[in-house]
C-alpha atoms as a PDB file:
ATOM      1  CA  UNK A   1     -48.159 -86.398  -7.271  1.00  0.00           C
ATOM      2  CA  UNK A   2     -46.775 -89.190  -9.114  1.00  0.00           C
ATOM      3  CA  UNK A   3     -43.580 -89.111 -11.149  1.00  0.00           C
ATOM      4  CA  UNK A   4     -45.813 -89.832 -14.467  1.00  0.00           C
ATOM      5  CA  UNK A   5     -47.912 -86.316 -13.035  1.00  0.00           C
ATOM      6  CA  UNK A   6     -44.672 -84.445 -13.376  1.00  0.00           C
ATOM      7  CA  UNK A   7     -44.844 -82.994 -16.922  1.00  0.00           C
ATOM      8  CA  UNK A   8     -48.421 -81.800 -16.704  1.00  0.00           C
ATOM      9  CA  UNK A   9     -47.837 -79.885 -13.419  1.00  0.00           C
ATOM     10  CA  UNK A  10     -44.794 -78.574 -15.059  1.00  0.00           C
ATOM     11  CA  UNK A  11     -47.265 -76.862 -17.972  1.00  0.00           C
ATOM     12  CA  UNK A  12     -49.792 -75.866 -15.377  1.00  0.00           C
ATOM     13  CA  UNK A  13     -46.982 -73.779 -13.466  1.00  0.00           C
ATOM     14  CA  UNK A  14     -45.969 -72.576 -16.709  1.00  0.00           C
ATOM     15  CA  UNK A  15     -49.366 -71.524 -17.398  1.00  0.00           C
ATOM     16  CA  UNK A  16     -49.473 -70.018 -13.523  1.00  0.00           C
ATOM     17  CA  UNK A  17     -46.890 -67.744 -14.737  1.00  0.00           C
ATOM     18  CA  UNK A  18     -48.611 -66.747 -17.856  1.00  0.00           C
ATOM     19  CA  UNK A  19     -51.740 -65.824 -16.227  1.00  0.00           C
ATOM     20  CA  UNK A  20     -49.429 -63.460 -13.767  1.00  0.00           C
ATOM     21  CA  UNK A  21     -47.188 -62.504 -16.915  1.00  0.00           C
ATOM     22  CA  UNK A  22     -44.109 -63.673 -15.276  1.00  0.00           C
ATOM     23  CA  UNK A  23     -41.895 -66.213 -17.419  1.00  0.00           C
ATOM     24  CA  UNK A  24     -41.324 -69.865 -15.845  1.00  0.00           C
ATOM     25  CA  UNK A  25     -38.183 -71.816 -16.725  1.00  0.00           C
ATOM     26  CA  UNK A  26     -39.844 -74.650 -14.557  1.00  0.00           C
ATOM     27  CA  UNK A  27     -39.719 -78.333 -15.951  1.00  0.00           C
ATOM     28  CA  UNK A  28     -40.891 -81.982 -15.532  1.00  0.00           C
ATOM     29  CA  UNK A  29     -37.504 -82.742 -14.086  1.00  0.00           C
ATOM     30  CA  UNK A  30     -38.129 -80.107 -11.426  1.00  0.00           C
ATOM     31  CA  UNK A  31     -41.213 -81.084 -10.121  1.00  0.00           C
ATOM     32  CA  UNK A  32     -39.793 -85.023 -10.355  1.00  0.00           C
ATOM     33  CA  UNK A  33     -36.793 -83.702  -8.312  1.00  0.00           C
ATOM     34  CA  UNK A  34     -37.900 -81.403  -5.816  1.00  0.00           C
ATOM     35  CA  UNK A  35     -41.395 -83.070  -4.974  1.00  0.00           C
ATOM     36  CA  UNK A  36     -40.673 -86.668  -5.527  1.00  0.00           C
ATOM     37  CA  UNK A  37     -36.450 -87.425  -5.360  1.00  0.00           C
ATOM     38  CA  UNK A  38     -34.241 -87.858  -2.456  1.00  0.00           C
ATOM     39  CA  UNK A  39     -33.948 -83.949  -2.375  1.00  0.00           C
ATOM     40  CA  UNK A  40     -37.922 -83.755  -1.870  1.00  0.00           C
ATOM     41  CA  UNK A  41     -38.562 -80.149  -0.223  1.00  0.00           C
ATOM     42  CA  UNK A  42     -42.892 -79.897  -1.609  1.00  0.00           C
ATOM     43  CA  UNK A  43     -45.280 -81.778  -1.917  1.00  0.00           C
ATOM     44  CA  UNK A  44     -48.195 -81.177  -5.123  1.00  0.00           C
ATOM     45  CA  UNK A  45     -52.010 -82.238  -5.084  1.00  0.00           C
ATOM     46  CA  UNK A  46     -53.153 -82.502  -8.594  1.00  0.00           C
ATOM     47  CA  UNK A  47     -56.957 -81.793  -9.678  1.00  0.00           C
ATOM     48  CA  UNK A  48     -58.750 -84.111 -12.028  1.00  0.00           C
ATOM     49  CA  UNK A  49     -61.556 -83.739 -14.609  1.00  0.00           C
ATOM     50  CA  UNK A  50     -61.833 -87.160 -15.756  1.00  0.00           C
ATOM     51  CA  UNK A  51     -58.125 -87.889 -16.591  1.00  0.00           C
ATOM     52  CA  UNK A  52     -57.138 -84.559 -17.545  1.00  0.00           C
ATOM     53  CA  UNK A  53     -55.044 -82.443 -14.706  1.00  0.00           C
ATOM     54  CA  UNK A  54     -57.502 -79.043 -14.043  1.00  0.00           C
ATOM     55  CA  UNK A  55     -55.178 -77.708 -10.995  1.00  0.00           C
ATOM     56  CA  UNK A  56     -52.496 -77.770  -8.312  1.00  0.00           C
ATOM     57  CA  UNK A  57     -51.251 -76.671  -4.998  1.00  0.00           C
ATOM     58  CA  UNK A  58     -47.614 -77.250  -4.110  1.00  0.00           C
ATOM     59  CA  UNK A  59     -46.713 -76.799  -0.652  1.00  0.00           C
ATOM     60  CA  UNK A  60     -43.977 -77.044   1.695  1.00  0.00           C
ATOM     61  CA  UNK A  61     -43.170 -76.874   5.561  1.00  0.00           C
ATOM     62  CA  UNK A  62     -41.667 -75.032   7.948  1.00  0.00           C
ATOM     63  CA  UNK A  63     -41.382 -74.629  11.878  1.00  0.00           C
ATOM     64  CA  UNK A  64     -41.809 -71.448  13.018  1.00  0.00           C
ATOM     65  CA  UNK A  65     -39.811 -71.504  16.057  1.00  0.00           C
ATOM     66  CA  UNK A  66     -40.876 -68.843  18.532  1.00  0.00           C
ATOM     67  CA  UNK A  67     -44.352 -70.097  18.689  1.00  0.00           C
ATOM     68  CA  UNK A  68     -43.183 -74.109  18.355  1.00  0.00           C
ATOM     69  CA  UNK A  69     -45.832 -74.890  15.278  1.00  0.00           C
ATOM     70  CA  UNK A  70     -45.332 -76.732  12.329  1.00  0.00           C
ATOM     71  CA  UNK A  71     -46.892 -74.287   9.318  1.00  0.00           C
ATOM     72  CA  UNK A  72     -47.487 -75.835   5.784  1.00  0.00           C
ATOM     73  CA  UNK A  73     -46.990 -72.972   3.256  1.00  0.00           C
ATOM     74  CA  UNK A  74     -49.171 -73.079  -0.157  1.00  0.00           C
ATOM     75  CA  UNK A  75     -46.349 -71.745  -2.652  1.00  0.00           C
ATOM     76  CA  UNK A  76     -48.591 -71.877  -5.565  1.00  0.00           C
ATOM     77  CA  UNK A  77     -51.999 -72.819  -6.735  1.00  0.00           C
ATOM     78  CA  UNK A  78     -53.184 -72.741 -10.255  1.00  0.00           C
ATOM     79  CA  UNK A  79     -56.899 -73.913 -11.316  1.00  0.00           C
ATOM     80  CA  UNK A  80     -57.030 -73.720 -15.622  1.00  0.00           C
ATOM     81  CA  UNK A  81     -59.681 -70.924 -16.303  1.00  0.00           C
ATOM     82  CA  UNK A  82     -62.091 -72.762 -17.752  1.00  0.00           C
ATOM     83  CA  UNK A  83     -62.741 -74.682 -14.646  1.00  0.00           C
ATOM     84  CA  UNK A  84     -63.039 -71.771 -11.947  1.00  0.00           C
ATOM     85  CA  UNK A  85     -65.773 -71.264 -10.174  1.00  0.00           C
ATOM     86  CA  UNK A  86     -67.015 -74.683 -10.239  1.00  0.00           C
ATOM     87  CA  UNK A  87     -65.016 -75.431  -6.859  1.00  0.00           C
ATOM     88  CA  UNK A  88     -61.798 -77.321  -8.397  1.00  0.00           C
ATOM     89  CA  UNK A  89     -60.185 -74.317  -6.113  1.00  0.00           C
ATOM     90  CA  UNK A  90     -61.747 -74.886  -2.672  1.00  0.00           C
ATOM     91  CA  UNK A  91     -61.940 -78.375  -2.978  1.00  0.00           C
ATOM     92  CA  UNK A  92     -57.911 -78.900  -3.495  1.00  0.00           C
ATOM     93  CA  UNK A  93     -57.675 -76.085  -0.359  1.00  0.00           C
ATOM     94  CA  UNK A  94     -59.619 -78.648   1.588  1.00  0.00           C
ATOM     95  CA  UNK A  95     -57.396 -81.577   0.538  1.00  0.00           C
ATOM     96  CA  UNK A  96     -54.303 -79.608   1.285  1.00  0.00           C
ATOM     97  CA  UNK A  97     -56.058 -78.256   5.235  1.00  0.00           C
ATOM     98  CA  UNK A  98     -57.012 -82.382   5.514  1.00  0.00           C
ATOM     99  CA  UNK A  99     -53.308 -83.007   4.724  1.00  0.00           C
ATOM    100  CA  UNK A 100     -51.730 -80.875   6.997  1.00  0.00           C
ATOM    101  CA  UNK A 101     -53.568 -81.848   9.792  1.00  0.00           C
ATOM    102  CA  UNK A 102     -53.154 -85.377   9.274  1.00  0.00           C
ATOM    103  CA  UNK A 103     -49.287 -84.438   8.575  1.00  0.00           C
ATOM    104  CA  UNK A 104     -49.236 -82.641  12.096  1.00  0.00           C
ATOM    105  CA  UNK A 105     -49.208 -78.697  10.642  1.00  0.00           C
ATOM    106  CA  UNK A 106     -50.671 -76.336  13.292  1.00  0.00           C
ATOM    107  CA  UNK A 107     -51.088 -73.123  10.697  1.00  0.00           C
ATOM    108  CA  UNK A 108     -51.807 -73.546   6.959  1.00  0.00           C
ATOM    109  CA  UNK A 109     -50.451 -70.028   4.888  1.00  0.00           C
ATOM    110  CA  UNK A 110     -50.274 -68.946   1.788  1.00  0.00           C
ATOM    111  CA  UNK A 111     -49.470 -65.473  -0.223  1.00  0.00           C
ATOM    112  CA  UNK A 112     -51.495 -62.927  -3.094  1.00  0.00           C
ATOM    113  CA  UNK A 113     -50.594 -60.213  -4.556  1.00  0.00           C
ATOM    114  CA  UNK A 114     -52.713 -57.436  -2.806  1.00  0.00           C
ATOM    115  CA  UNK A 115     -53.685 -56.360  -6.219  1.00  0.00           C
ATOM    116  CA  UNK A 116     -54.719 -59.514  -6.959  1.00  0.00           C
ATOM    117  CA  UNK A 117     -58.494 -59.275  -6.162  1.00  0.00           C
ATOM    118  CA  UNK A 118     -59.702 -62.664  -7.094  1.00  0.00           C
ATOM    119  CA  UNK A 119     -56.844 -64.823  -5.513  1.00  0.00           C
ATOM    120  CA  UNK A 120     -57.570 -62.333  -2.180  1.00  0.00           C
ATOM    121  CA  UNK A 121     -61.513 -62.927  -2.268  1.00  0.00           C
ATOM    122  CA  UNK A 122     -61.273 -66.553  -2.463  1.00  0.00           C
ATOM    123  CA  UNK A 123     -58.127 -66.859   0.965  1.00  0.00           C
ATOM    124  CA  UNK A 124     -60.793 -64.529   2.432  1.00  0.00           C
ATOM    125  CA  UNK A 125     -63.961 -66.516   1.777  1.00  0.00           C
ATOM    126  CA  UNK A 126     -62.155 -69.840   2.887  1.00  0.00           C
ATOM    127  CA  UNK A 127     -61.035 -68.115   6.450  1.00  0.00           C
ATOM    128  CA  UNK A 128     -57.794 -67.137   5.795  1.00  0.00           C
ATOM    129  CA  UNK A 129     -57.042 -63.963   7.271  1.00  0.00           C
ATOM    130  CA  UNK A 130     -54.217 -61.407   6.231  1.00  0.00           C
ATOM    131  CA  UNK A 131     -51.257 -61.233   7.880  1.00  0.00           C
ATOM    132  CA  UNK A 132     -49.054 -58.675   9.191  1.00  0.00           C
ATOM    133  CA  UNK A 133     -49.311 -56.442   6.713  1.00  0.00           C
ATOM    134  CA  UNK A 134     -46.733 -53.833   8.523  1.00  0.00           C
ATOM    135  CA  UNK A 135     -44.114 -56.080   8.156  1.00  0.00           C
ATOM    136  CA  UNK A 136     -41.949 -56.239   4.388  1.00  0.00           C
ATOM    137  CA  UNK A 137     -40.371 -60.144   3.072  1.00  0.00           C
ATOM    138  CA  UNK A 138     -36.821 -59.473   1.593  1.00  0.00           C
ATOM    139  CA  UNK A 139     -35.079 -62.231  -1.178  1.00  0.00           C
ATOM    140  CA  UNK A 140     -31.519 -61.865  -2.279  1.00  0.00           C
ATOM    141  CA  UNK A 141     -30.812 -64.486  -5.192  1.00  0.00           C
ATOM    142  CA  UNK A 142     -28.187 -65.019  -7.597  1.00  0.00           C
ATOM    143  CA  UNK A 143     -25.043 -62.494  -7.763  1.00  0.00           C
ATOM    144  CA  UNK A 144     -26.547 -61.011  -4.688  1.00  0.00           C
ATOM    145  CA  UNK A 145     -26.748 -64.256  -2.453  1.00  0.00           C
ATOM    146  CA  UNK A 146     -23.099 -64.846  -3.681  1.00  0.00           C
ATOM    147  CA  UNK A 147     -21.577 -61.217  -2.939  1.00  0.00           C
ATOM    148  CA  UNK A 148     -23.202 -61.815   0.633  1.00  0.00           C
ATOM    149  CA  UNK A 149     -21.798 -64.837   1.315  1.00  0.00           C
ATOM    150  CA  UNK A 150     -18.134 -63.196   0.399  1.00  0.00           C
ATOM    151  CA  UNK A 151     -18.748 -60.531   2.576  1.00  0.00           C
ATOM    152  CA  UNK A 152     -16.355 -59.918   5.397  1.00  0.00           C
ATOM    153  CA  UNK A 153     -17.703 -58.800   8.212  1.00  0.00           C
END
C-alpha cells in the first residue's frame, strides 16, 4: 500500500463493515499510520481493476512461541461485490501466501464467522482448514482493559 492508497482502503473497510452491519470509525490516517508510519503493525495488498481499488487484505504477524513459527494473520479481506467471483479474492490470497513465504511466515491464518457461509467456502476451497474449534478467543477493551490493569492482585 502506498500512502496515496490510504483513503480508498479506508472506504473499502468501511464498506467491510457495512456488508457485516458493524459500524467502522476507521480512516485514511489509520491505515497511513498503522500500515505505513514508524508505528507500522500491518501490512495491506490492494486489488486493481484498471485504476480503481476492487479489494484488500491487511495482515499482520506474530510468533507463536511453543511451536517457534512465524504466522502471518489475514485480519480482514474485503473484495467490492460486484467483482466476486471473478477471482479478485483468490488471487490477493495468493499474493498474500507468496508474501509470507518470501517474508519467512511458516503458517498463514485467518478468521469467519461460522455463520458466514461464503467467507467459510472460499478458506475451505483455498486449503485452509478450521481450527480448534473447542477452544473460545476472549478481548477486553476500553473501561475493561483499564479496570484490569488497576487491579490488585
Amino acid at each position: 500500500m502506498r500512502a496515496s492508497d490510504a483513503a480508498a482502503v479506508a472506504g473499502l473497510a468501511r464498506a467491510l463493515a457495512d456488508f457485516h452491519g458493524d459500524a467502522s470509525s476507521v480512516t485514511e490516517r489509520h491505515f497511513r499510520e498503522h500500515c505505513l508510519g514508524p508505528k507500522k503493525m500491518g501490512a495491506v495488498l490492494i486489488a486493481l481493476s484498471g485504476k480503481r481499488r476492487v479489494g484488500f487484505v491487511l495482515t499482520y504477524d506474530w510468533r507463536n512461541a511453543l511451536r517457534d513459527v512465524r504466522v502471518r494473520h489475514i485480519d480482514l479481506m474485503f473484495v467490492r461485490e460486484d467483482f466476486r467471483k471473478q477471482g479478485v479474492g483468490a488471487a490477493l490470497m495468493r499474493a498474500t501466501a507468496q508474501r509470507a513465504i518470501d517474508e519467512g511466515c511458516g503458517r498463514l491464518t485467518v478468521g469467519a464467522l461460522v455463520s458466514n457461509d461464503g467467507a467459510n467456502r472460499f478458506y475451505r476451497k483455498l486449503g485452509f482448514e478450521p481450527g480448534n474449534q473447542t477452544a473460545s478467543q476472549y478481548g477486553l477493551g476500553g473501561e475493561g482493559l483499564q479496570a484490569l490493569s488497576m487491579r490488585v492482585a
